[in-house]
N, C-alpha and C. Protein backbone atom coordinates (compact mmCIF):
# COMPACT_ATOMS: atom_id res chain seq x y z
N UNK A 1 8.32 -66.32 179.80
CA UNK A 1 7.31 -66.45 180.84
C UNK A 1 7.86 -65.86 182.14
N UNK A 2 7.07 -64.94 182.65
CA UNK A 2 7.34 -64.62 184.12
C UNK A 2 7.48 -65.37 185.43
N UNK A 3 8.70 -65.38 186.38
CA UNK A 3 8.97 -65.99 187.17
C UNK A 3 8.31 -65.61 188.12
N UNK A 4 7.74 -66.02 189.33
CA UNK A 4 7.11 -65.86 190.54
C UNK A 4 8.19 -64.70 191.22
N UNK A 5 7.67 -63.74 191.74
CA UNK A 5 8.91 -63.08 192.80
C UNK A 5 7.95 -62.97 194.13
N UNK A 6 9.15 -63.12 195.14
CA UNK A 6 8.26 -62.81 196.54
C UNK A 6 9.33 -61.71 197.36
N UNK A 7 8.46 -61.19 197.66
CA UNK A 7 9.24 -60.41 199.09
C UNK A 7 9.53 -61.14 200.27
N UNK A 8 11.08 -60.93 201.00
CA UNK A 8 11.38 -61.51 201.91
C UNK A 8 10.52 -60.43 203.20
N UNK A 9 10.89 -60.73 204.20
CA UNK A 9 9.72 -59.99 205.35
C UNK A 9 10.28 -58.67 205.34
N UNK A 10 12.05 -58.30 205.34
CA UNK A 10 12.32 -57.35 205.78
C UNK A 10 12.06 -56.19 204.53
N UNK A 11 12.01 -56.82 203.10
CA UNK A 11 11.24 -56.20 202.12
C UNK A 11 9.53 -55.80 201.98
N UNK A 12 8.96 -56.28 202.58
CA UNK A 12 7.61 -56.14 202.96
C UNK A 12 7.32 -55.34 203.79
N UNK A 13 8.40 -55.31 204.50
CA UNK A 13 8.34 -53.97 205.87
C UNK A 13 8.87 -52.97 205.70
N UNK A 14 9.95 -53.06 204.44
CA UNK A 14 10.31 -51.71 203.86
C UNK A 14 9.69 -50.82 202.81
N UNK A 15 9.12 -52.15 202.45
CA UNK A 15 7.67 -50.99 201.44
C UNK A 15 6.47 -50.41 202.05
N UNK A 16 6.13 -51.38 203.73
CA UNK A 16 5.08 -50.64 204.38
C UNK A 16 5.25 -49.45 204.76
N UNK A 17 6.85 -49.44 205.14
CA UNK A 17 7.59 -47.56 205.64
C UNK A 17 8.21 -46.50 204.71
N UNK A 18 7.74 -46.85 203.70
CA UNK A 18 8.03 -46.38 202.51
C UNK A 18 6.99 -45.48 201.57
N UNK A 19 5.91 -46.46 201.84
CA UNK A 19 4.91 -46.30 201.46
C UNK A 19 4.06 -45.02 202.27
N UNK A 20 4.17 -45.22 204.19
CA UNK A 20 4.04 -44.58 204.60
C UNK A 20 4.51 -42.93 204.81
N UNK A 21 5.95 -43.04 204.79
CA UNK A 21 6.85 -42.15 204.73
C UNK A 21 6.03 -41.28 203.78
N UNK A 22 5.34 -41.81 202.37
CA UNK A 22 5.46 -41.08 201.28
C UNK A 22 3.90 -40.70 201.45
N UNK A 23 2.89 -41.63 202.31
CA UNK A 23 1.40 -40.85 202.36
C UNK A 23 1.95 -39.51 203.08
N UNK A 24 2.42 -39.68 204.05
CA UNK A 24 2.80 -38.59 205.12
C UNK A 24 3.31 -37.12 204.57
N UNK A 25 4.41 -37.54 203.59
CA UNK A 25 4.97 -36.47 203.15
C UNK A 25 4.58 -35.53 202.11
N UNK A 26 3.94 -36.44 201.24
CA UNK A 26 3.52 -36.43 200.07
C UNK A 26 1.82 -36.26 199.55
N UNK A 27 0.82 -37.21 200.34
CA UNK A 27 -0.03 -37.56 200.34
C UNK A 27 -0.47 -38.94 199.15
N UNK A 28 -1.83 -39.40 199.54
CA UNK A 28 -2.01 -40.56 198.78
C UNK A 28 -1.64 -40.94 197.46
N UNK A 29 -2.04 -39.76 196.63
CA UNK A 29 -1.72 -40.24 195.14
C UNK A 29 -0.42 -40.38 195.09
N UNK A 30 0.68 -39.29 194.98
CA UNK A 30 2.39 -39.95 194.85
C UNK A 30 2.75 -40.75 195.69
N UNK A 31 1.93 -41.24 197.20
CA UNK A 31 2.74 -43.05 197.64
C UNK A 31 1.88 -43.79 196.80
N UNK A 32 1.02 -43.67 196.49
CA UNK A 32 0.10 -45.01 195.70
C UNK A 32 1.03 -45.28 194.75
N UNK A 33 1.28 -44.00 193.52
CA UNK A 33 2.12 -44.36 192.11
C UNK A 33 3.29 -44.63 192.48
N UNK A 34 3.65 -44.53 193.41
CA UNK A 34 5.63 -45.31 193.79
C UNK A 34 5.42 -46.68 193.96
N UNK A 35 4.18 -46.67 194.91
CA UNK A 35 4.14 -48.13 195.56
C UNK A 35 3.77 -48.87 193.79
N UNK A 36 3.41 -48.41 193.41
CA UNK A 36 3.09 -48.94 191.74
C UNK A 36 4.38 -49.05 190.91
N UNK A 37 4.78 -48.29 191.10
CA UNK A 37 6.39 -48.39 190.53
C UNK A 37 6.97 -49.04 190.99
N UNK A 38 7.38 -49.74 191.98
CA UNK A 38 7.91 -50.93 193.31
C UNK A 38 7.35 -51.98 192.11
N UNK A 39 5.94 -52.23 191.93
CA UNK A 39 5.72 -53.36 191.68
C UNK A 39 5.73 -53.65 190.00
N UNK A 40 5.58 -52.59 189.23
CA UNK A 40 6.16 -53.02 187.95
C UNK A 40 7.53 -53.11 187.79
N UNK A 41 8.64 -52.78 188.67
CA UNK A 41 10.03 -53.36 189.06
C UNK A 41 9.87 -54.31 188.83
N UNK A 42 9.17 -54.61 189.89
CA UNK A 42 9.31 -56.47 190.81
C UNK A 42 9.13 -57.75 189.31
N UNK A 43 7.71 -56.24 188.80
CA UNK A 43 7.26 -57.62 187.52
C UNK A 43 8.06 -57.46 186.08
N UNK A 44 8.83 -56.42 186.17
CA UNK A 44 10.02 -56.15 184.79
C UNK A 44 11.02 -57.27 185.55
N UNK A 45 11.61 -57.20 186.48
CA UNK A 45 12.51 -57.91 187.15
C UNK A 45 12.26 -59.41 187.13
N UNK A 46 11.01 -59.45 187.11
CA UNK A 46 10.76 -61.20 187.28
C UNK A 46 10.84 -61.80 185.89
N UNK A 47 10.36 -60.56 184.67
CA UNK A 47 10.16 -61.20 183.32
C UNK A 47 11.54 -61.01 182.68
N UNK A 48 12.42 -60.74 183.26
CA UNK A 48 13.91 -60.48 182.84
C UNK A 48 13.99 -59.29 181.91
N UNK A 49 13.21 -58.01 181.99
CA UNK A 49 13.08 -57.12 181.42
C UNK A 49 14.30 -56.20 181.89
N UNK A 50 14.28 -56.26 183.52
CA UNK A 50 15.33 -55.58 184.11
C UNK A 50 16.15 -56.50 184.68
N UNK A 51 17.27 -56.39 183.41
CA UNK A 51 18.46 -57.44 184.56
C UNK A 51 19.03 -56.86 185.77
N UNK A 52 19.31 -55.70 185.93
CA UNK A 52 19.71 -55.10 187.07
C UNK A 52 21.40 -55.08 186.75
N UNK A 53 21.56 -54.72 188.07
CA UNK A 53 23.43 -55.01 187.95
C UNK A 53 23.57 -55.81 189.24
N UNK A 54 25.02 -56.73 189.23
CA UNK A 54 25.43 -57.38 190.21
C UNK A 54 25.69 -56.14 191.25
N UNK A 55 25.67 -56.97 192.40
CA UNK A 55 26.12 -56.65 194.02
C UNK A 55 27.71 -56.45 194.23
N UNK A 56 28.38 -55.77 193.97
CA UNK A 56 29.58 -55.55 194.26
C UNK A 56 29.93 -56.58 195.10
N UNK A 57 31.37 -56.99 195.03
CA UNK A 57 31.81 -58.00 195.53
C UNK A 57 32.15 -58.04 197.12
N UNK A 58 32.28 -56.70 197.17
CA UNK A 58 32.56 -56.64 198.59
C UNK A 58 31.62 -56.05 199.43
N UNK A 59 30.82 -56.36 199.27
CA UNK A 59 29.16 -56.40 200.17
C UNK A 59 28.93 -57.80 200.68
N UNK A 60 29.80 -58.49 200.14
CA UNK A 60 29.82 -60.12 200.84
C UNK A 60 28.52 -61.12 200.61
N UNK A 61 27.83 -60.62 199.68
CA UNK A 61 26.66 -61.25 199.12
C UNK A 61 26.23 -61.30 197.67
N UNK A 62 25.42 -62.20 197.33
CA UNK A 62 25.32 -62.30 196.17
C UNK A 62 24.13 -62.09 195.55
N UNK A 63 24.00 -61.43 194.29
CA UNK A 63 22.42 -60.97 193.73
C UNK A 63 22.85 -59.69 193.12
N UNK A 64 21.43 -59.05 192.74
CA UNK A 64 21.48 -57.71 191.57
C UNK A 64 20.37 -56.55 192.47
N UNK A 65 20.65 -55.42 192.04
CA UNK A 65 20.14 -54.53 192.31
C UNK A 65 19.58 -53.55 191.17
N UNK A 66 18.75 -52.70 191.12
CA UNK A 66 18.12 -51.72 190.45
C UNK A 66 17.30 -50.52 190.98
N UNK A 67 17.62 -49.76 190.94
CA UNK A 67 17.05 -48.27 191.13
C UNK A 67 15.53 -48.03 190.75
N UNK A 68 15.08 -47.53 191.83
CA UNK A 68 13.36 -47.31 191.52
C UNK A 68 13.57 -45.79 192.61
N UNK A 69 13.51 -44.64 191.88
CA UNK A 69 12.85 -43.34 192.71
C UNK A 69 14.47 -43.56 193.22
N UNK A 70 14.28 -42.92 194.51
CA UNK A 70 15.45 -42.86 195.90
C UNK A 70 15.51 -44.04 196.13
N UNK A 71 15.15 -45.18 195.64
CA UNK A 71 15.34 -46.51 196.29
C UNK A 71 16.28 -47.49 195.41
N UNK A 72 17.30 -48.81 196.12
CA UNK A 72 17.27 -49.76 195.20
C UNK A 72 16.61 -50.88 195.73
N UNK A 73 16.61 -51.97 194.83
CA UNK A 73 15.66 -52.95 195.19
C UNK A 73 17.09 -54.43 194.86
N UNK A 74 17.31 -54.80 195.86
CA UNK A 74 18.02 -56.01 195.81
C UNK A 74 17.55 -56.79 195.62
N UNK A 75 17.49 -58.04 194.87
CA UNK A 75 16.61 -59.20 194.62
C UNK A 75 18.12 -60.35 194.35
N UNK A 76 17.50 -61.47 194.42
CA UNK A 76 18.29 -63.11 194.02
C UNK A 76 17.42 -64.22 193.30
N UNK A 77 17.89 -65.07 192.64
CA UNK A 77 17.20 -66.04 191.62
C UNK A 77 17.38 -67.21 193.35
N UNK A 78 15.93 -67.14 193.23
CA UNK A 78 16.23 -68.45 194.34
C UNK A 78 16.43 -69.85 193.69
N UNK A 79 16.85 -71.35 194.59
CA UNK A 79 17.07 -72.66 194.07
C UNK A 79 15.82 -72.95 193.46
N UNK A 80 14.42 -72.37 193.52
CA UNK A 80 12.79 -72.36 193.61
C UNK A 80 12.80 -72.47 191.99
N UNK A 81 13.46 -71.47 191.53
CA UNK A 81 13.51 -70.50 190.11
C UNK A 81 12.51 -69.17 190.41
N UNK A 82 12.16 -68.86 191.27
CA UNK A 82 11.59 -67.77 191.70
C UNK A 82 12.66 -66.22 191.60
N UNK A 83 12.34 -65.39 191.73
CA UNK A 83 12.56 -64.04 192.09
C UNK A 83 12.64 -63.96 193.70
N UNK A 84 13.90 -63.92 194.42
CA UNK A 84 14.18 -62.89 196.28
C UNK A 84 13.65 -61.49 196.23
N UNK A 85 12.77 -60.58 196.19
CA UNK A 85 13.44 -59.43 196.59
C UNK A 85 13.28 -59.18 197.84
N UNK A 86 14.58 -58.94 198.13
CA UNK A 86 15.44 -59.28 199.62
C UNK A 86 15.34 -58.10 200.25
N UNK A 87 15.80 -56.43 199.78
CA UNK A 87 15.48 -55.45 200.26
C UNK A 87 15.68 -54.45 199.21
N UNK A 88 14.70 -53.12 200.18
CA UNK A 88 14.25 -51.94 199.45
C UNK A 88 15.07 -50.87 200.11
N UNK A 89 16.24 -50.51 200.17
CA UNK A 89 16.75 -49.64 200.59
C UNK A 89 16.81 -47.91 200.01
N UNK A 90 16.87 -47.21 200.66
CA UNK A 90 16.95 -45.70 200.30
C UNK A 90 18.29 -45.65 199.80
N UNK A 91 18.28 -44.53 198.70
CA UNK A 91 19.96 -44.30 198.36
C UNK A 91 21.11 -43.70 199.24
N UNK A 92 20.07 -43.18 200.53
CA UNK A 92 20.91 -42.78 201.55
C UNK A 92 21.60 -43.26 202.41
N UNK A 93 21.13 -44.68 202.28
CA UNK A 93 21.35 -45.78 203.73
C UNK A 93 23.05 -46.07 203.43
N UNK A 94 23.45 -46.91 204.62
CA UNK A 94 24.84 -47.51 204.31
C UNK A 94 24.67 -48.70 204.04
N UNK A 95 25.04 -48.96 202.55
CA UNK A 95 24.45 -50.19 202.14
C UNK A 95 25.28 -51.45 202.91
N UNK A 96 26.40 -51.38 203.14
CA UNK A 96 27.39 -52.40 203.95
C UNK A 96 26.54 -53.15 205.11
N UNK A 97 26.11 -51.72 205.57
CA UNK A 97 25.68 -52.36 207.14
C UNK A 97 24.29 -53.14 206.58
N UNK A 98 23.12 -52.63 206.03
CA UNK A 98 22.31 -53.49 205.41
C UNK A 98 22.53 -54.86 204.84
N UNK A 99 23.24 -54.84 203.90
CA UNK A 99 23.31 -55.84 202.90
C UNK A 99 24.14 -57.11 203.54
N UNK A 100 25.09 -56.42 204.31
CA UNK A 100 25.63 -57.93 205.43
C UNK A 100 24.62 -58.34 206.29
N UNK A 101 23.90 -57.51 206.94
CA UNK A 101 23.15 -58.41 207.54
C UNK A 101 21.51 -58.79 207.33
N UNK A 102 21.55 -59.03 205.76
CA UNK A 102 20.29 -58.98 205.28
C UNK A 102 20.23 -60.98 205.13
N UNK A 103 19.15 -61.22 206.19
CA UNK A 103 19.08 -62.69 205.92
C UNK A 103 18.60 -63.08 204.59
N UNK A 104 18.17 -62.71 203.71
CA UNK A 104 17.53 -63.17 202.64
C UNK A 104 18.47 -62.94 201.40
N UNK A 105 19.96 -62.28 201.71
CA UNK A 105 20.84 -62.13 200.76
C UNK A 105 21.71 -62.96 201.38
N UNK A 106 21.71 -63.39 202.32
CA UNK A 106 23.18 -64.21 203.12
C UNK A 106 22.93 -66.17 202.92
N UNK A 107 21.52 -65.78 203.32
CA UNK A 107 21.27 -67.51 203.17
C UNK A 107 20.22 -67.93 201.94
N UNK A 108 20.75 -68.81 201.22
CA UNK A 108 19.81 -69.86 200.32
C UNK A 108 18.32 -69.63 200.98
N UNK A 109 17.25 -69.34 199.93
CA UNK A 109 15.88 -69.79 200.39
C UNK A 109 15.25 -70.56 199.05
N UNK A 110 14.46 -71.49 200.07
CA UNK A 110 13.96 -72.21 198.61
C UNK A 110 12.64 -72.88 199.40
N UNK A 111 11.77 -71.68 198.81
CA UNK A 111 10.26 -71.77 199.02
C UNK A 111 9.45 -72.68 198.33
C-alpha cells in the first residue's frame, strides 16, 4: 500500500521554478510531462518502487535521493510513516550548501 508523501515548502517552490524554467525554455508540453515525471517519482517513491540511494554521510543529513531528468529529488520516511520530499535540486547545484541547510532534511517532521 502506498504511503502518503508531501512536499516540504522549499520543494513546492522548487517545482514551481522548475516547472517554470521549463514553460519558458521549452514550452508547455515538455514542462507539463516533467512536472508528470516529478510526480510518478513521488508516487514510485511512496509505493517503495524507488528505493533511491542514501545521502552520503557527509552532507550531515539523513534520507535518500533519486534522479528525475537534471534533477534529484531528496525525500525522508517521516515519524508520520509518510514520505518528506524535502528538495528538488538541479544536478548542477552544490549539493553541500543545499542539503545543510535544508530544514526539512535537518529536523524531524511529523505531520
Amino acid at each position: 500500500m502506498p504511503r502518503i508523501y508531501r512536499l516540504s515548502v522549499a520543494a513546492q517552490q522548487q517545482q514551481i521554478d522548475i516547472y517554470r524554467y521549463n514553460l519558458q525554455r521549452w514550452g508547455e508540453a515538455p514542462a507539463d510531462r516533467y512536472l508528470e515525471d516529478f510526480h510518478a517519482l513521488f508516487e514510485a517513491i511512496s509505493t517503495g518502487d524507488e528505493p533511491g540511494r542514501l545521502i552520503q554521510a557527509e552532507y550531515g543529513v539523513t534520507g535518500r535521493y533519486v534522479r528525475c531528468g537534471k534533477h534529484f529529488a531528496y525525500w525522508k520516511a517521516l515519524a508520520s510513516g509518510e514520505i518528506g520530499i524535502a528538495e528538488i535540486l538541479h544536478e548542477r547545484m552544490n549539493l553541500g550548501d543545499h542539503l545543510a541547510g535544508s530544514v526539512a532534511l535537518n529536523e524531524p517532521r511529523d505531520e
